[in-house]
Protein backbone atom coordinates (compact mmCIF):
# COMPACT_ATOMS: atom_id res chain seq x y z
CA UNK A 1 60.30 -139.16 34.93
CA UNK A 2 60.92 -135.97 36.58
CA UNK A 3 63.76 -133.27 36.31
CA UNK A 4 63.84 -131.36 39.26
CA UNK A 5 66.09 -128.02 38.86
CA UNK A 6 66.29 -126.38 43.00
CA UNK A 7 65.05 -123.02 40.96
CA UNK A 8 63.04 -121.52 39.05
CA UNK A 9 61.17 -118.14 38.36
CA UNK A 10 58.46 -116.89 36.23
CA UNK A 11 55.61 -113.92 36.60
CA UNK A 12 52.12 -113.84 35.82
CA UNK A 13 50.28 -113.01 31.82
CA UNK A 14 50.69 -110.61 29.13
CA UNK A 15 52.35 -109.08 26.26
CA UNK A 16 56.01 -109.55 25.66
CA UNK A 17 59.15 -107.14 25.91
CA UNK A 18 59.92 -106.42 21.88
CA UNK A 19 63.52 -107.47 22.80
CA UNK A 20 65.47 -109.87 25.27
CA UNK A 21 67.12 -109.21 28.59
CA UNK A 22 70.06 -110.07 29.87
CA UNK A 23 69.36 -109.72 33.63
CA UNK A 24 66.52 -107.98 36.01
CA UNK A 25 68.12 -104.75 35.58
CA UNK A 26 67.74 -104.87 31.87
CA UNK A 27 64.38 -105.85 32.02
CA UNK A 28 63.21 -103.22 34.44
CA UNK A 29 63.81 -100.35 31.97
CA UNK A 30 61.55 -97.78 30.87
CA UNK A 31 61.58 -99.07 27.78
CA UNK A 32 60.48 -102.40 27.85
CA UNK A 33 57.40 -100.72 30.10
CA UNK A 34 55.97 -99.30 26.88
CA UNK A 35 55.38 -102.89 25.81
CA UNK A 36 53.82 -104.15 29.15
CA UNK A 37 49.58 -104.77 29.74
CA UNK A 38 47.86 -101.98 31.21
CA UNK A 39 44.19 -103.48 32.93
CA UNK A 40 41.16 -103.68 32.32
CA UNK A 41 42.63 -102.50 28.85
CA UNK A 42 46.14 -101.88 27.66
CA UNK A 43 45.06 -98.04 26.46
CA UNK A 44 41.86 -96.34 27.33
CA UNK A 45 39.95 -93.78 24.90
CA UNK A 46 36.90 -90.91 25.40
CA UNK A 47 34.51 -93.88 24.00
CA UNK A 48 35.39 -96.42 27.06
CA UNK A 49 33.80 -93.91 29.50
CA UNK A 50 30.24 -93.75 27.91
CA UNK A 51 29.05 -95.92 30.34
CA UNK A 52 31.18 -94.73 33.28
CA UNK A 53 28.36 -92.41 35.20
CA UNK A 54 29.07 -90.50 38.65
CA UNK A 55 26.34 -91.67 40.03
CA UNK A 56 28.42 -95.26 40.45
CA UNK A 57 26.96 -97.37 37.56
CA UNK A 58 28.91 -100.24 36.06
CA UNK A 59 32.20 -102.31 36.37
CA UNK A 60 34.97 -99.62 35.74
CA UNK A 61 34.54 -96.62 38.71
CA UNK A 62 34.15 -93.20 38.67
CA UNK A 63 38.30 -92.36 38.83
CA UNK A 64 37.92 -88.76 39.72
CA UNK A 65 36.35 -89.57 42.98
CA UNK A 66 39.81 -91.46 44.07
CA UNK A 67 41.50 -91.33 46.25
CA UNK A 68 44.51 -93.07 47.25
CA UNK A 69 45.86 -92.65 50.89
CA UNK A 70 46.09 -96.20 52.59
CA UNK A 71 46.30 -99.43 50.87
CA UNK A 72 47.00 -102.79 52.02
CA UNK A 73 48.87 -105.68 50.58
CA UNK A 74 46.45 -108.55 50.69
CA UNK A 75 48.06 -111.18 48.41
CA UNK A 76 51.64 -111.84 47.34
CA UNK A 77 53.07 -114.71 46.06
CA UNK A 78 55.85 -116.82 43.72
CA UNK A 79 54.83 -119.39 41.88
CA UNK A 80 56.72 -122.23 39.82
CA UNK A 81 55.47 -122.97 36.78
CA UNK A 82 55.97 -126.36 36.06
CA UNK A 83 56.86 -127.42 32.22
CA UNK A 84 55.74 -130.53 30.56
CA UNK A 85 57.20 -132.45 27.33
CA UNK A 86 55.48 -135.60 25.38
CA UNK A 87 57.26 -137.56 23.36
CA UNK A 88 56.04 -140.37 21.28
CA UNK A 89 58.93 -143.08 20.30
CA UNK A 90 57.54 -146.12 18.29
CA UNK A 91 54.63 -147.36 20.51
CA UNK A 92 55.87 -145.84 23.65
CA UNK A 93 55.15 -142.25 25.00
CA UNK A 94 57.56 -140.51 27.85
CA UNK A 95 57.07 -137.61 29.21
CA UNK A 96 59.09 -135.32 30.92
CA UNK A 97 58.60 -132.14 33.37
CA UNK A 98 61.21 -129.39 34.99
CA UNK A 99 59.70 -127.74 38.16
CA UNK A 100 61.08 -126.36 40.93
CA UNK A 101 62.00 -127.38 44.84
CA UNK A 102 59.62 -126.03 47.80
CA UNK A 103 63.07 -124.46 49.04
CA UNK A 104 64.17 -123.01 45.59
CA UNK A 105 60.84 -121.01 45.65
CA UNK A 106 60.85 -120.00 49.13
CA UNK A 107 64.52 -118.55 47.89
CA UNK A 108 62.99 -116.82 45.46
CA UNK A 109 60.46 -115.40 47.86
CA UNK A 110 62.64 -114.51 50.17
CA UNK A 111 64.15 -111.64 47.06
CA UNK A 112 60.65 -110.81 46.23
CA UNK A 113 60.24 -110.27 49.84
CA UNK A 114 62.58 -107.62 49.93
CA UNK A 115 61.24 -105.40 47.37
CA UNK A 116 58.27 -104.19 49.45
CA UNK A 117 60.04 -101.37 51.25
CA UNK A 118 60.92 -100.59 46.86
CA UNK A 119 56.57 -100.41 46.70
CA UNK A 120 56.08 -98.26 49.68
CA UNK A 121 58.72 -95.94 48.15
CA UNK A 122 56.78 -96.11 45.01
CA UNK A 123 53.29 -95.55 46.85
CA UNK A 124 54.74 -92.59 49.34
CA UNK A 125 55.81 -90.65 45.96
CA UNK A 126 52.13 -90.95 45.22
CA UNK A 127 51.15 -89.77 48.38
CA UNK A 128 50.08 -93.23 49.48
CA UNK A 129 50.64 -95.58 52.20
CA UNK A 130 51.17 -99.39 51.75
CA UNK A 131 50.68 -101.41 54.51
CA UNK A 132 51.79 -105.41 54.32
CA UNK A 133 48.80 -107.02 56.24
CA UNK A 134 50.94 -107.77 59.34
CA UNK A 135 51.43 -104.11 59.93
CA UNK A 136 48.06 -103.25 59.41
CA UNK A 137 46.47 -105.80 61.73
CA UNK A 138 49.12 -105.64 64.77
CA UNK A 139 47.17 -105.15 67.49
CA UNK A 140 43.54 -105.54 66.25
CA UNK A 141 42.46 -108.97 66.21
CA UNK A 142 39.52 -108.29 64.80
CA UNK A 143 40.84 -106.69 61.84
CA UNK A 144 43.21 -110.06 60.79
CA UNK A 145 40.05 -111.99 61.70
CA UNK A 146 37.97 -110.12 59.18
CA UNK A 147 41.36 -111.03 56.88
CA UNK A 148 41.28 -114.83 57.31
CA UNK A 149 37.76 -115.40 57.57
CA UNK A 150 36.92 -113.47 54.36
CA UNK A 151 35.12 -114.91 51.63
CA UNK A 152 36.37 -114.28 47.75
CA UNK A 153 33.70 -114.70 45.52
CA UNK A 154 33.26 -114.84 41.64
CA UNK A 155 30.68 -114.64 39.02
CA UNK A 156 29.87 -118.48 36.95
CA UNK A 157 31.32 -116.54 33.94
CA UNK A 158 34.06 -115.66 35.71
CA UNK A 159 34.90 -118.74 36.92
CA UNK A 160 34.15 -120.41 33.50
CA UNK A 161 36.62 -118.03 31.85
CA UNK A 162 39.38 -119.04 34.75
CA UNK A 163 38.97 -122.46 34.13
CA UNK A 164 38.72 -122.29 30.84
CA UNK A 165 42.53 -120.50 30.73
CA UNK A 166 43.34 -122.99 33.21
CA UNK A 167 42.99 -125.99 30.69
CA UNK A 168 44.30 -124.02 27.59
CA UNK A 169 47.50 -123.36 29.50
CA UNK A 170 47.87 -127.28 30.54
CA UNK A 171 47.37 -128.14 27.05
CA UNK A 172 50.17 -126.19 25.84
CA UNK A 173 52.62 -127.85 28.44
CA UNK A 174 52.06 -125.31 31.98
CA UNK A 175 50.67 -126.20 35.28
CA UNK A 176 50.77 -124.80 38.71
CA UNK A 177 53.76 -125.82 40.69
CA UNK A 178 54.84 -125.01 43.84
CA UNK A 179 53.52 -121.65 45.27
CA UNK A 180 55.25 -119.95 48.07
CA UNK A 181 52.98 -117.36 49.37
CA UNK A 182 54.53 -114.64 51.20
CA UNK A 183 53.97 -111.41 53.67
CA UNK A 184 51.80 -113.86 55.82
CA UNK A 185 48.96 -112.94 53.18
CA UNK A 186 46.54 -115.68 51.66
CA UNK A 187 46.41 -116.84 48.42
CA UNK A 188 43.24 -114.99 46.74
CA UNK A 189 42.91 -115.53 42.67
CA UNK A 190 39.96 -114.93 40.31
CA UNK A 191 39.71 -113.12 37.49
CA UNK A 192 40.60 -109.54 37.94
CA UNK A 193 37.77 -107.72 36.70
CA UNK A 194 35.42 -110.30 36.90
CA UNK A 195 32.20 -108.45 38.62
CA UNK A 196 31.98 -110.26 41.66
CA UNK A 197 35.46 -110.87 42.54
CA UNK A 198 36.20 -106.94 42.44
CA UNK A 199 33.07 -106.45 44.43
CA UNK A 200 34.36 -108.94 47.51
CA UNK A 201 37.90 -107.26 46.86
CA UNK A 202 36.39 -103.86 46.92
CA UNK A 203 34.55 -105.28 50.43
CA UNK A 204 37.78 -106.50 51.62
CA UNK A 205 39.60 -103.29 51.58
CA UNK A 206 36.31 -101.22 52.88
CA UNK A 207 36.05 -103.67 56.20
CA UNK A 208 40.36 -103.21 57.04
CA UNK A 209 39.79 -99.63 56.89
CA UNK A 210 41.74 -98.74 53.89
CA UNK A 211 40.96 -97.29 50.08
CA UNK A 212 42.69 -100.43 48.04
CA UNK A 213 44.01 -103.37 48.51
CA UNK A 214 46.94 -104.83 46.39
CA UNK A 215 47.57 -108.52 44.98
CA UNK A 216 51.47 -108.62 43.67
CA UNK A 217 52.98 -111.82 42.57
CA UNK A 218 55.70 -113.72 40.44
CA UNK A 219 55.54 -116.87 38.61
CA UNK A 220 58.85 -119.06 38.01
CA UNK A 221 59.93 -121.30 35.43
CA UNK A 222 63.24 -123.39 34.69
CA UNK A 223 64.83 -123.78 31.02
CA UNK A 224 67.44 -126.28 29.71
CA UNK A 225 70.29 -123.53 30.47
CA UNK A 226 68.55 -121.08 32.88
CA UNK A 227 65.93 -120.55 35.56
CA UNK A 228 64.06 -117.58 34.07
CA UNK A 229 61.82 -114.61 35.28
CA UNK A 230 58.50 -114.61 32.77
CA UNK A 231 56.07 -112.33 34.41
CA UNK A 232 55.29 -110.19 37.04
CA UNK A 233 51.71 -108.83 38.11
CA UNK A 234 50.27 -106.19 40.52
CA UNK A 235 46.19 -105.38 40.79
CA UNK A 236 44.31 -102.96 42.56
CA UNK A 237 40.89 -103.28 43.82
CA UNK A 238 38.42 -100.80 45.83
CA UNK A 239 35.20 -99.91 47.22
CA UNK A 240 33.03 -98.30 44.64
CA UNK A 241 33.98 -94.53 45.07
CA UNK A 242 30.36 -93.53 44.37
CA UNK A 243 28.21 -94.01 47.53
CA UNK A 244 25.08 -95.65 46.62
CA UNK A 245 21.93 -93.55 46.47
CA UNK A 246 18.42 -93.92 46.88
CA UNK A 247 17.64 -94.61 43.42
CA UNK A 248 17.34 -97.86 40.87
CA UNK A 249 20.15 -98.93 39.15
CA UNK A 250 19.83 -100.24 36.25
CA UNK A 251 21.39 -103.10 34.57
CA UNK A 252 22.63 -106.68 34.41
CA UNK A 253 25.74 -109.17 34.84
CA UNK A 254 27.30 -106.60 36.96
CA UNK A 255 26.48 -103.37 34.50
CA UNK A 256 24.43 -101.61 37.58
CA UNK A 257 25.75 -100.67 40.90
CA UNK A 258 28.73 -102.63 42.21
CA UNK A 259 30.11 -102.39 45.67
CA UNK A 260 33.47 -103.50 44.56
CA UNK A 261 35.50 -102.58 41.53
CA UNK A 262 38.60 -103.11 39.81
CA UNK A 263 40.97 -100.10 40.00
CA UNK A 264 44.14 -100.63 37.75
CA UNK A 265 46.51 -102.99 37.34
CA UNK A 266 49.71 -104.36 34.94
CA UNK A 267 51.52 -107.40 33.64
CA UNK A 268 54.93 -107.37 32.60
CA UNK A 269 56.14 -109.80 30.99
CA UNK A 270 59.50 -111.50 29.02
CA UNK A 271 58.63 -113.06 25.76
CA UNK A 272 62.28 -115.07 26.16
CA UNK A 273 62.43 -114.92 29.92
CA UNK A 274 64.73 -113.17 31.93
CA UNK A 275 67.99 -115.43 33.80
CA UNK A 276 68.11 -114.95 37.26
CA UNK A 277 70.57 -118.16 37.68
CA UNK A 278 72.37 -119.95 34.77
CA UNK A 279 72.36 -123.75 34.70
CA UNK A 280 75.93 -125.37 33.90
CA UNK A 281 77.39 -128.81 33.98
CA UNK A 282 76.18 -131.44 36.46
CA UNK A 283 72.69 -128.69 36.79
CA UNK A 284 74.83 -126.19 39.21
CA UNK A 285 73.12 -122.81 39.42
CA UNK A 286 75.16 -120.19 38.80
CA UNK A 287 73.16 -116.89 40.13
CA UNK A 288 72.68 -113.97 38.06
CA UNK A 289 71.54 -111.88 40.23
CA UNK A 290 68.49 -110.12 41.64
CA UNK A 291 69.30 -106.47 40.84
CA UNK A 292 66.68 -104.66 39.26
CA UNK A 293 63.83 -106.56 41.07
CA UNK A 294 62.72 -104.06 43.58
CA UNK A 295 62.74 -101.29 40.94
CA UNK A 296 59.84 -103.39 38.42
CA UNK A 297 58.11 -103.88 41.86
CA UNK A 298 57.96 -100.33 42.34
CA UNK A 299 57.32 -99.50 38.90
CA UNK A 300 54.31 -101.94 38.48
CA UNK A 301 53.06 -99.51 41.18
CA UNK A 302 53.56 -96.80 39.97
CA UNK A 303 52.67 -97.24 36.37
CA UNK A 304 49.28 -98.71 37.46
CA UNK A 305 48.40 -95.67 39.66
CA UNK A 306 49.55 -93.40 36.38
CA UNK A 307 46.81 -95.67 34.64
CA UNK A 308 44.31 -94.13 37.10
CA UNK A 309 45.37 -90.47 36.98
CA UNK A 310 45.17 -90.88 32.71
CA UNK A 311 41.82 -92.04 33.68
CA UNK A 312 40.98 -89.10 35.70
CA UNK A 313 42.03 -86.57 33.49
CA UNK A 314 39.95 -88.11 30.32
CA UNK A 315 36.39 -87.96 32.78
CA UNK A 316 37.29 -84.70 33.95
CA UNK A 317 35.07 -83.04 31.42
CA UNK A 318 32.23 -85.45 31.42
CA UNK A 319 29.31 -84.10 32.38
């Protein structure tokens, strides 16, 4: 049997806010930021960059040689997270799930939607430009061709480890639901850092011409009383910023030279979930409102670029 609630909202991994929220605007606070996930790692130290050479070697880059001017938006996306309950009554099991409508999510798209102009304010106060891929493509063919036609690759561990989170989250009562995919972007998933993914991102944003490209998306769930916003996620991918030289690299599982890597990224999350519409009697959503939503968009952004400039500043002194 299946309980169908026309919303629902939820965002994508990591560690929870210390306390509740009341609405989007509470949640979007500095505060709560201290307690979101920072990728590859929530804090980097001097003994992270051993490894890290300028000569390009290995799967973080070489963050001085960075630079930010263009980036493109290459995946966005809401996603309903669908919530299953077993229950065992004398020989008989029932189960039960909530979800959420194709035209509650595309609702909820429609807000998320309207926060980009919110994360090309954040990226011009960086001294970057964000282009959605519509923009960046109008008039060149050939550019959205190289868009649709590209292929996403990842590593057997990668995709091991993906599938792997894939089942633990089913067995704890998640599953995919309905995904609305926005900005006339494709759907592109992997695991972030995952060696061959970053390369075919980092290949992506080298053949459209820019320095990045940017994945941001939501995922939605419904409770008894409230649809909810869980998580919300923004990654950053790039060409290596070390040009390949004439030399061997060595090393293994994607320790050597990489034409692709993962930039920076965040996930900020709600331990309890933050209401975006309140369920009363006969399951009438009450809407609590969207406010706050295009300034965590713009903060993902900018606290992920911050990320990179800590970065910087840490390998300035390596020799």
């Amino acid at each position: 049997m299946k309980n169908q609630i026309i919303f629902a909202f939820a965002l994508l991994c990591a560690a929870p806010c210390a306390f509740a929220q009341k609405n989007m605007k509470d949640w979007s606070g500095d505060a709560c930021f201290k307690n979101a996930t920072l990728l590859p790692k929530p804090k980097f130290y001097k003994a992270d960059f051993i490894n890290v050479e300028k000569d390009g070697h290995g799967k973080m880059p070489w963050y001085p040689a960075i630079n930010l001017k263009k980036v493109a938006i290459v995946c966005m996306y809401v996603r309903d997270i669908e919530l299953t309950k077993t229950q065992r009554f004398a020989d008989a099991t029932y189960t039960t799930s909530r979800s959420t409508t194709e035209k509650g999510v595309d609702m909820i798209g429609d807000a998320f939607l309207a926060a980009i102009p919110a994360l090309k304010a954040a990226g011009k106060a960086q001294g970057t430009e964000i282009f959605t891929i519509d923009e960046l493509t109008t008039d060149k063919p050939e550019l959205r061709k190289i868009y649709d036609e590209f292929e996403i690759k990842a590593s057997g561990f990668g995709n091991a480890l993906t599938n792997l989170d894939k089942s633990l989250t089913e067995a704890g009562g998640k599953s995919d639901g309905i995904t609305a995919v926005l900005a006339n972007t494709r759907l592109i998933e992997g695991l972030v850092d995952d060696y061959k993914f970053a390369a075919c991102m980092g290949n992506l944003a080298k053949a459209l011409g820019v320095d990045a490209v940017i994945s941001i998306n939501m995922n939605v769930a419904s409770a008894s009383k409230a649809i909810n916003a869980e998580s919300m996620t923004l990654h950053i991918w790039g060409p290596n910023p070390i040009a390949k030289k004439d030399m061997k690299y060595v090393g293994f599982n994607g320790t050597g030279y990489n034409e692709g890597l993962y930039y920076s990224g965040l996930t900020f999350t709600s331990k309890k979930g933050v209401p975006i519409y309140t369920i009363g009697k006969k399951k009438l959503a009450t809407e609590v409102g969207y406010d706050g939503l295009s300034t965590l968009v713009g903060n993902l952004y900018t606290n992920s670029v911050t990320r990179m400039d800590d970065a910087k500043k840490m390998l300035a002194g390596k020799k």
